[in-house]
PDB file of N, CA and C in Angstrom:
ATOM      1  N   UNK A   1      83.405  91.219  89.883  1.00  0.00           N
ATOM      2  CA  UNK A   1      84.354  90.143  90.022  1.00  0.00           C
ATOM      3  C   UNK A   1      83.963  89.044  89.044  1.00  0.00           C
ATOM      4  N   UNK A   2      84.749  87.803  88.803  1.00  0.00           N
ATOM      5  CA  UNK A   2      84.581  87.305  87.303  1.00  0.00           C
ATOM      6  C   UNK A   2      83.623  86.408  88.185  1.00  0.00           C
ATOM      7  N   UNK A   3      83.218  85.435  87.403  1.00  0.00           N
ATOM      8  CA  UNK A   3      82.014  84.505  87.821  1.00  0.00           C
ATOM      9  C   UNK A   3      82.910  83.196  88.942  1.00  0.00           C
ATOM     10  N   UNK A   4      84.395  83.574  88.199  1.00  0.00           N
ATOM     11  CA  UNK A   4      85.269  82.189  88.826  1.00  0.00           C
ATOM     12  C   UNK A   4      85.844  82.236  90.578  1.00  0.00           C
ATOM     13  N   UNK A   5      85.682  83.907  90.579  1.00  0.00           N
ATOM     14  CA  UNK A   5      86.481  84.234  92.072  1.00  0.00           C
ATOM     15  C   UNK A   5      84.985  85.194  92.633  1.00  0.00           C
ATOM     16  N   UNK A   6      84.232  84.426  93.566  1.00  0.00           N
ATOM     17  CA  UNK A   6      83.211  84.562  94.082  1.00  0.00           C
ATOM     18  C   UNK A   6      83.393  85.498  95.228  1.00  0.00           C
ATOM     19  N   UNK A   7      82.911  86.665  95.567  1.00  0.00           N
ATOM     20  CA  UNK A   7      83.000  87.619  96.792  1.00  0.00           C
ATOM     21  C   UNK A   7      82.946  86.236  98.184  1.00  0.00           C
ATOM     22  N   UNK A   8      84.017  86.682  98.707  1.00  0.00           N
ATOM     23  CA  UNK A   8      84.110  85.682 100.306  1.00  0.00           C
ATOM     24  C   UNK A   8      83.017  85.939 101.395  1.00  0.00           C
ATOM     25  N   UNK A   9      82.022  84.835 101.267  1.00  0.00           N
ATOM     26  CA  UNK A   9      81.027  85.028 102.505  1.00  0.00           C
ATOM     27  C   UNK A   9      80.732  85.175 103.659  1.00  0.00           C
ATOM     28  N   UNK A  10      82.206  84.437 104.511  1.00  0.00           N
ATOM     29  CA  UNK A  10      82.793  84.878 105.774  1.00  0.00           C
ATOM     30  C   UNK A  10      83.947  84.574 105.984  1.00  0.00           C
ATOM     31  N   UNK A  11      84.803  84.325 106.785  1.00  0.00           N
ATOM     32  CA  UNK A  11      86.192  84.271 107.119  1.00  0.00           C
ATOM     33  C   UNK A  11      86.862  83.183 106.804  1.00  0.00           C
ATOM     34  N   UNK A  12      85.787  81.962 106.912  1.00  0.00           N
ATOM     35  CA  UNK A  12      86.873  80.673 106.026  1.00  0.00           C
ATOM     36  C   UNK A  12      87.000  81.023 104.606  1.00  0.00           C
ATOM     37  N   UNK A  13      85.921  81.732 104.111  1.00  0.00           N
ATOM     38  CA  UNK A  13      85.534  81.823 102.736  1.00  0.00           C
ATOM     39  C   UNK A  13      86.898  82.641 102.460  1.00  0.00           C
ATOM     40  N   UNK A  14      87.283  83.912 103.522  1.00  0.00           N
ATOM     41  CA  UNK A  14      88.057  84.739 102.742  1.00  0.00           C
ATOM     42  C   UNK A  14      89.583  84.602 102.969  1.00  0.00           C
ATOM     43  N   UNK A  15      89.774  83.575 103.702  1.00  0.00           N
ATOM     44  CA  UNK A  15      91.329  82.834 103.805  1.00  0.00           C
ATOM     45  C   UNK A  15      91.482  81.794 103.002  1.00  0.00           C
ATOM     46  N   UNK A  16      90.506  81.271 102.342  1.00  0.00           N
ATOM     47  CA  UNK A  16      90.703  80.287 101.063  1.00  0.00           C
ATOM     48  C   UNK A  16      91.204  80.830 100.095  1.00  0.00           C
ATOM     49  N   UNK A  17      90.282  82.299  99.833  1.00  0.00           N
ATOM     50  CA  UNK A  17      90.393  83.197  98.397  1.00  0.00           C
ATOM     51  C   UNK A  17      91.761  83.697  98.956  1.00  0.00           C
ATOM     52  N   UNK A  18      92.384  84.372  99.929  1.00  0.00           N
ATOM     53  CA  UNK A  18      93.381  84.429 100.370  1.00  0.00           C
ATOM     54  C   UNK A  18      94.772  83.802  99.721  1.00  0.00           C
ATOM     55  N   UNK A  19      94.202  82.414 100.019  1.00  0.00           N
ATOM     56  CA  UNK A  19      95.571  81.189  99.848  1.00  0.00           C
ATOM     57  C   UNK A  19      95.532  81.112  98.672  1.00  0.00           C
ATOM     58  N   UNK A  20      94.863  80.956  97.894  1.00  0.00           N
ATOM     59  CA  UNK A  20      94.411  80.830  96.008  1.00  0.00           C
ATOM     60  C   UNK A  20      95.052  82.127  95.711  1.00  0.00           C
ATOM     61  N   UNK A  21      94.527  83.627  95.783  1.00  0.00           N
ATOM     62  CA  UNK A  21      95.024  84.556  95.322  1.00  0.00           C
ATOM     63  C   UNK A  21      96.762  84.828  95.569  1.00  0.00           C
ATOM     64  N   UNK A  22      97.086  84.515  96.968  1.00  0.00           N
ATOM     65  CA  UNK A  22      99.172  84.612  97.254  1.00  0.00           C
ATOM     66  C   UNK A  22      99.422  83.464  96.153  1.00  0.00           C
ATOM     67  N   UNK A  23      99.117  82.158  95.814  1.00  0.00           N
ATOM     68  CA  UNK A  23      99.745  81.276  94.821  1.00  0.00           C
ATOM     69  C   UNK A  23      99.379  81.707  93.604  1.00  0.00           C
ATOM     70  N   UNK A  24      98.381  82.202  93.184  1.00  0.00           N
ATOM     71  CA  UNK A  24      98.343  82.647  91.979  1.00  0.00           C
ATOM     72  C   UNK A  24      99.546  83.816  91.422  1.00  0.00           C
ATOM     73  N   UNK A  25      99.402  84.671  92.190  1.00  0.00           N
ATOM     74  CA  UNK A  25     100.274  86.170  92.476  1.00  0.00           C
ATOM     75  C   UNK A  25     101.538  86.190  93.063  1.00  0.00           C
ATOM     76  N   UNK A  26     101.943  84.532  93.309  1.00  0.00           N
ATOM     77  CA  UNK A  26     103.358  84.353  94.090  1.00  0.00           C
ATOM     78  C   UNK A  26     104.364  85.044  93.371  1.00  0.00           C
ATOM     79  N   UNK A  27     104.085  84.558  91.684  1.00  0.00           N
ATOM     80  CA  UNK A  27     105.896  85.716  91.024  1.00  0.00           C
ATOM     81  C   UNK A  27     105.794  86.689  90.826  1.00  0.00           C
ATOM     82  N   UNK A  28     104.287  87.425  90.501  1.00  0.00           N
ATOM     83  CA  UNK A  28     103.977  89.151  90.472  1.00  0.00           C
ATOM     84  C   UNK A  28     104.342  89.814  92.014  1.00  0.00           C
ATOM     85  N   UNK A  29     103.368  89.003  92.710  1.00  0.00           N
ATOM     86  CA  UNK A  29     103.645  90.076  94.051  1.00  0.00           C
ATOM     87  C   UNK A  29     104.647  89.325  95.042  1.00  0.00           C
ATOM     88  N   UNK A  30     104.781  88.505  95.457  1.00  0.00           N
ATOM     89  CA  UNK A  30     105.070  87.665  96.210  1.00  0.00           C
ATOM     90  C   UNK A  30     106.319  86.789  96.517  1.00  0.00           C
ATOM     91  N   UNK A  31     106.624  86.684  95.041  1.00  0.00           N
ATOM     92  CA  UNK A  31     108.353  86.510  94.964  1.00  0.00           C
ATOM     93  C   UNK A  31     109.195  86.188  96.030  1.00  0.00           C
ATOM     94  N   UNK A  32     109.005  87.129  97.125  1.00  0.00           N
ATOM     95  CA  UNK A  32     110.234  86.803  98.067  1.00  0.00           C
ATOM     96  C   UNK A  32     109.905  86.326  99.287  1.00  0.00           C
ATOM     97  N   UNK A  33     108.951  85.599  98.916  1.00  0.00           N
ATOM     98  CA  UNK A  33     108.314  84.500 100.600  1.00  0.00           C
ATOM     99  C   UNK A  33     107.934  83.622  99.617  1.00  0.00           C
ATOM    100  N   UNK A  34     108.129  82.454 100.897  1.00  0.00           N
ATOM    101  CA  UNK A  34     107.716  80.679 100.452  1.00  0.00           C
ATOM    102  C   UNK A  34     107.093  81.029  99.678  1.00  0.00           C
ATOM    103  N   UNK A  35     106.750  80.009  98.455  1.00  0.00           N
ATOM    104  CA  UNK A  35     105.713  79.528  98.082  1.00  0.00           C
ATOM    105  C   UNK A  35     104.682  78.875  98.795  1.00  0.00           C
ATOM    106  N   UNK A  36     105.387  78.200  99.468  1.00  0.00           N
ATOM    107  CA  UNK A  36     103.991  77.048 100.392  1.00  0.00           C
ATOM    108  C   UNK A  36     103.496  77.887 101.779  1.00  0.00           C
ATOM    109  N   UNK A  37     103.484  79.544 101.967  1.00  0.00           N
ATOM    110  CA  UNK A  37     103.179  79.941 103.037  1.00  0.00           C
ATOM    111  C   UNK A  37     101.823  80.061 103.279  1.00  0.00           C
ATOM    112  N   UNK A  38     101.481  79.527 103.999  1.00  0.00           N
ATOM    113  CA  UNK A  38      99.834  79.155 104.950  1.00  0.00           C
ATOM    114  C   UNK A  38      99.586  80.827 105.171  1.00  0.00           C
ATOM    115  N   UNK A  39      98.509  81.217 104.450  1.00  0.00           N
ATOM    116  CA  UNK A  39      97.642  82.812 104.802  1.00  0.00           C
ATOM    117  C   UNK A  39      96.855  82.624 105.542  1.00  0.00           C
ATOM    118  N   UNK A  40      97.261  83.168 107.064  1.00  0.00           N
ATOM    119  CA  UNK A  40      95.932  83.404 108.107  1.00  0.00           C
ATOM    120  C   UNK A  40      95.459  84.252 108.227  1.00  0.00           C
ATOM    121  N   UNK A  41      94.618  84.735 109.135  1.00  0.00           N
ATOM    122  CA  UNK A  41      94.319  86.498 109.252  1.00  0.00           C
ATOM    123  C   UNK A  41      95.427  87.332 109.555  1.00  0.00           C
ATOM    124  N   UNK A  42      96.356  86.928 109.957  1.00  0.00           N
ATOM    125  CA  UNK A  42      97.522  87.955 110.237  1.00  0.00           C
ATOM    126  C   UNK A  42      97.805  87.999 109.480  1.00  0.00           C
ATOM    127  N   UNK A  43      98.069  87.550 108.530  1.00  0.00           N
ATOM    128  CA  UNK A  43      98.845  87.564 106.704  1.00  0.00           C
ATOM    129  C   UNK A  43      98.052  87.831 105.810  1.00  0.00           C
ATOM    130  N   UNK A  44      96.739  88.355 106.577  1.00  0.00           N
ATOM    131  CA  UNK A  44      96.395  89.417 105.342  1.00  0.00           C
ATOM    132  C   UNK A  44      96.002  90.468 104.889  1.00  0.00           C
ATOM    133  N   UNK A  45      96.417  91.214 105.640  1.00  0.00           N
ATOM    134  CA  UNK A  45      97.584  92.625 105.201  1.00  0.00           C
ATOM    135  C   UNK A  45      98.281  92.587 104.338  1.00  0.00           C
ATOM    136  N   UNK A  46      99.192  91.489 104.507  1.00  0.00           N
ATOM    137  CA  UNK A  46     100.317  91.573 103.803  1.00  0.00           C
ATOM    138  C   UNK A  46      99.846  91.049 102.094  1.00  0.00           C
ATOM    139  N   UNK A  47      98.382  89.767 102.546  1.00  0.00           N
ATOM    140  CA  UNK A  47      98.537  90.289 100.738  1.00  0.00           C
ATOM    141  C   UNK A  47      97.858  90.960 100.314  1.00  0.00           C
ATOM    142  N   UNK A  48      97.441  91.708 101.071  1.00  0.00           N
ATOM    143  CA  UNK A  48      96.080  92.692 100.276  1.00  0.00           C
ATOM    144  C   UNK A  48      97.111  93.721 100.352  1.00  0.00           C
ATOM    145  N   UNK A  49      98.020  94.011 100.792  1.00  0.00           N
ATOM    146  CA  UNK A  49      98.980  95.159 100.260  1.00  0.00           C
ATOM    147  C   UNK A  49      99.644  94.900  98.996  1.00  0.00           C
ATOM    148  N   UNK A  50     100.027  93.433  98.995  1.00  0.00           N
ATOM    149  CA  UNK A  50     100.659  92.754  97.655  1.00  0.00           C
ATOM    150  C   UNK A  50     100.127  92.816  96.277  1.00  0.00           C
ATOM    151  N   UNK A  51      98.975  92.494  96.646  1.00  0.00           N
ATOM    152  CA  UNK A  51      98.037  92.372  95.124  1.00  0.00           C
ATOM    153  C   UNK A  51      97.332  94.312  95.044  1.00  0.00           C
ATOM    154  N   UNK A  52      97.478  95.377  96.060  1.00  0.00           N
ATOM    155  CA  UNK A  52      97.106  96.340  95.765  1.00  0.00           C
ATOM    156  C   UNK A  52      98.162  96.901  95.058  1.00  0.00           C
ATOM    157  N   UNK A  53      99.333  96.423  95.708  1.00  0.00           N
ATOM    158  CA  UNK A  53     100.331  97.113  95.046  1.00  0.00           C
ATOM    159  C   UNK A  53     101.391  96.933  93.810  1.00  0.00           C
ATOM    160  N   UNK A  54     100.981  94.935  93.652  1.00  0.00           N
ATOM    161  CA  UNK A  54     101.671  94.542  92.326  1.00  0.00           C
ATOM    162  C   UNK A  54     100.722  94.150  91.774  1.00  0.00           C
ATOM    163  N   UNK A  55      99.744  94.236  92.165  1.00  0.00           N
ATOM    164  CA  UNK A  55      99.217  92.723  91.298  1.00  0.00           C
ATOM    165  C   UNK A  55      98.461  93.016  90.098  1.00  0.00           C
ATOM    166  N   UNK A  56      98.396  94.479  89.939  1.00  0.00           N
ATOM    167  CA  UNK A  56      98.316  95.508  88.550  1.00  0.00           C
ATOM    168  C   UNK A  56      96.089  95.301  88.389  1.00  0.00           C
ATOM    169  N   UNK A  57      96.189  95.204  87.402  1.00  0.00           N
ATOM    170  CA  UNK A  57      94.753  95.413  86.810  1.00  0.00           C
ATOM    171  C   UNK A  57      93.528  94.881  87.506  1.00  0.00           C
ATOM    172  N   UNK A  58      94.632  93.766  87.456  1.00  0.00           N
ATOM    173  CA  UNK A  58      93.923  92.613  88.171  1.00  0.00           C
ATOM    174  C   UNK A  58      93.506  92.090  89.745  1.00  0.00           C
ATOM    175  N   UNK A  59      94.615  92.721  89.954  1.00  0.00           N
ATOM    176  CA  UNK A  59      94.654  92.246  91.555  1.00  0.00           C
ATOM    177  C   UNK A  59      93.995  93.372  92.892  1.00  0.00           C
ATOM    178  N   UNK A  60      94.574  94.200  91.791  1.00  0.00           N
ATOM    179  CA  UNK A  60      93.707  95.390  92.851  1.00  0.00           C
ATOM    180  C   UNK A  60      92.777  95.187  93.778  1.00  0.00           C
ATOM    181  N   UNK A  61      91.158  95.200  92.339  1.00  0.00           N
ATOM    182  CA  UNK A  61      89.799  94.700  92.833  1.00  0.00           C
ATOM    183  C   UNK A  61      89.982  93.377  93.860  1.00  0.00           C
ATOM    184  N   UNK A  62      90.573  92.908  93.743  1.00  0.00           N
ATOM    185  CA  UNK A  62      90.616  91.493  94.381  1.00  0.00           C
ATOM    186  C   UNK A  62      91.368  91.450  95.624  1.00  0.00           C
ATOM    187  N   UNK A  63      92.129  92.470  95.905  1.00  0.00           N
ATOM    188  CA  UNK A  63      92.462  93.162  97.506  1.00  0.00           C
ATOM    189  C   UNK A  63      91.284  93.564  97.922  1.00  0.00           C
ATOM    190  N   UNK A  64      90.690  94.334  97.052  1.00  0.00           N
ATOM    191  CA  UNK A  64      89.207  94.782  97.648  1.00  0.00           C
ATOM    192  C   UNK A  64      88.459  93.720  98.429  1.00  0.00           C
ATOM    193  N   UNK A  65      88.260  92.892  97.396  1.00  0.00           N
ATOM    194  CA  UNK A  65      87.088  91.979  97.850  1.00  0.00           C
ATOM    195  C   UNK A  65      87.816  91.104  99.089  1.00  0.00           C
ATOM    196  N   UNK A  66      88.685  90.904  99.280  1.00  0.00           N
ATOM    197  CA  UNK A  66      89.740  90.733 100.481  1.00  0.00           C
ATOM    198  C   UNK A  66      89.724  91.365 101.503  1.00  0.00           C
ATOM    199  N   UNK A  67      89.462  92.532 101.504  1.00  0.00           N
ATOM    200  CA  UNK A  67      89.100  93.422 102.220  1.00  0.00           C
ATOM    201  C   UNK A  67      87.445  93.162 103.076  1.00  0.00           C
ATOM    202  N   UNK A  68      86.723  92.564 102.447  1.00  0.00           N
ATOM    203  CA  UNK A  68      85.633  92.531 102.897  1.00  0.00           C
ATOM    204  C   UNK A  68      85.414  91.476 104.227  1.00  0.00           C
ATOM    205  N   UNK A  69      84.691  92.111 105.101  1.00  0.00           N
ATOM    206  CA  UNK A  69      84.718  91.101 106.220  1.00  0.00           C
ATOM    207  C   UNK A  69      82.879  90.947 106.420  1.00  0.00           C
ATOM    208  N   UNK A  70      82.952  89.361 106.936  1.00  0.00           N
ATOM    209  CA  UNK A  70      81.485  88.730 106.937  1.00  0.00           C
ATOM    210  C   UNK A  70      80.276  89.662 105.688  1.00  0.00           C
ATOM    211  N   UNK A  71      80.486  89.974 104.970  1.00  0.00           N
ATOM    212  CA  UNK A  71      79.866  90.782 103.467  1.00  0.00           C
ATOM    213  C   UNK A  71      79.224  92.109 104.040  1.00  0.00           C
ATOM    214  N   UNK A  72      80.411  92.861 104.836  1.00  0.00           N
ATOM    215  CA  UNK A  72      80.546  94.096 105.352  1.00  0.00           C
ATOM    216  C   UNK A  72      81.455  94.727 104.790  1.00  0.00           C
ATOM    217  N   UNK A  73      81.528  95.600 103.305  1.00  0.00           N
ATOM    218  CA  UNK A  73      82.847  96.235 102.881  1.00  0.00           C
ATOM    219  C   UNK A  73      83.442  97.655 103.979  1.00  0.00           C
ATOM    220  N   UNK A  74      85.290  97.516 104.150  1.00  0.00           N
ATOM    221  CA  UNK A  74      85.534  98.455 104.735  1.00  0.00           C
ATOM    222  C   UNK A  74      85.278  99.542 104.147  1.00  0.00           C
ATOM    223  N   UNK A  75      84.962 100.396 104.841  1.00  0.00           N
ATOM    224  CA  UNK A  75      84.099 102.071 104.222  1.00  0.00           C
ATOM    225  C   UNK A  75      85.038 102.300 103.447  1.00  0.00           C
ATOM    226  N   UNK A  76      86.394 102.642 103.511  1.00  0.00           N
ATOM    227  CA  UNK A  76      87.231 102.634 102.629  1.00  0.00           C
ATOM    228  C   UNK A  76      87.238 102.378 100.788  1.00  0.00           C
ATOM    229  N   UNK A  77      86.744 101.127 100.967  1.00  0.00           N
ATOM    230  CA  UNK A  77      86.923  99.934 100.021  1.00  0.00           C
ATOM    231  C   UNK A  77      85.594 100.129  99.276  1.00  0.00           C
ATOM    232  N   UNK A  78      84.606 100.453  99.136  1.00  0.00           N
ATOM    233  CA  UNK A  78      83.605 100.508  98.691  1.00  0.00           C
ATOM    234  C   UNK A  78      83.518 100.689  96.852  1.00  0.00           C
ATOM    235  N   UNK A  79      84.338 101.465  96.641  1.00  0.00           N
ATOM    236  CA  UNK A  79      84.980 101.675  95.249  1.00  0.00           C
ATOM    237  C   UNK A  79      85.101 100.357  94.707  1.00  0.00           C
ATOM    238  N   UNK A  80      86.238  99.737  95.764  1.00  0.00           N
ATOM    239  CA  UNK A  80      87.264  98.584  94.935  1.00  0.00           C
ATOM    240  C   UNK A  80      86.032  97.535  94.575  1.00  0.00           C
ATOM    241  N   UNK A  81      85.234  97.403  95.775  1.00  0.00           N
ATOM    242  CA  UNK A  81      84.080  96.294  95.945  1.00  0.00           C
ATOM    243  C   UNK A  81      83.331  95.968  94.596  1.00  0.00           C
ATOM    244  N   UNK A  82      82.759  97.268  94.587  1.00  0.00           N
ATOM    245  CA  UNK A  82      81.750  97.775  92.944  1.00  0.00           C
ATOM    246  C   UNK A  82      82.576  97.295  91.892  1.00  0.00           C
ATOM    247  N   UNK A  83      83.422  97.678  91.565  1.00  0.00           N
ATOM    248  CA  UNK A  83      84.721  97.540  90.750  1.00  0.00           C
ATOM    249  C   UNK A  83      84.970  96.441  90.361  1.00  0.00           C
ATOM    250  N   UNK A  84      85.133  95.737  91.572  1.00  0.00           N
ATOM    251  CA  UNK A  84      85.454  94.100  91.570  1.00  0.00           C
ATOM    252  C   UNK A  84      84.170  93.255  91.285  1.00  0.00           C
ATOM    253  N   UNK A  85      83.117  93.874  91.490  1.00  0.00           N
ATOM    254  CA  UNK A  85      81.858  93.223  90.823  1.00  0.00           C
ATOM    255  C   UNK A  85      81.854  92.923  89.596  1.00  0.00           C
ATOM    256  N   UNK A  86      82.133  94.428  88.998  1.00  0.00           N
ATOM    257  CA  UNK A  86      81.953  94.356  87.422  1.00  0.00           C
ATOM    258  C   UNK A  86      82.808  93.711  86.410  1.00  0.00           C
ATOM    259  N   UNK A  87      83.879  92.830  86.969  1.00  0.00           N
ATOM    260  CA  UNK A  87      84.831  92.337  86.247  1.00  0.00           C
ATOM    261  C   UNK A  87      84.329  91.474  86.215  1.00  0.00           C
TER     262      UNK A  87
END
């Protein structure tokens, strides 16, 4: 992951990166909800489906690291994690 978007350390950490990543990715993935929509844990699914599924090169890894809870990657995700390191 780049030096600027830091792996989320626990749950405030990863609803911040959350809210930063939907506004960044609002016209790639996101387009058709508010702009100003508040990402809680229920809403994020929805963008870690968003940025897996639009958010191209970039966004992928960064669902990954989204994916990660208290710096426990889902077994799943382990790929994306590494991945998202090295960027």
């Amino acid at each position: 992951m780049s030096p600027t978007t830091p792996t989320p350390q626990n749950r405030a950490e990863r609803l911040k990166l959350a809210n930063r990543l939907y506004r960044e990715f609002h016209t790639r993935c996101f387009w058709h909800s508010p702009p100003d929509l508040v990402i809680t844990e229920e809403l994020l699914p929805f963008v870690i489906k968003g940025l897996r599924t639009y958010g191209g090169h970039r966004g992928f890894p960064l669902a990954g690291a989204l994916r990660m809870i208290d710096r426990q990657p889902v077994e799943s995700d382990e790929s994306s994690s590494r991945l998202a390191d090295s960027l």
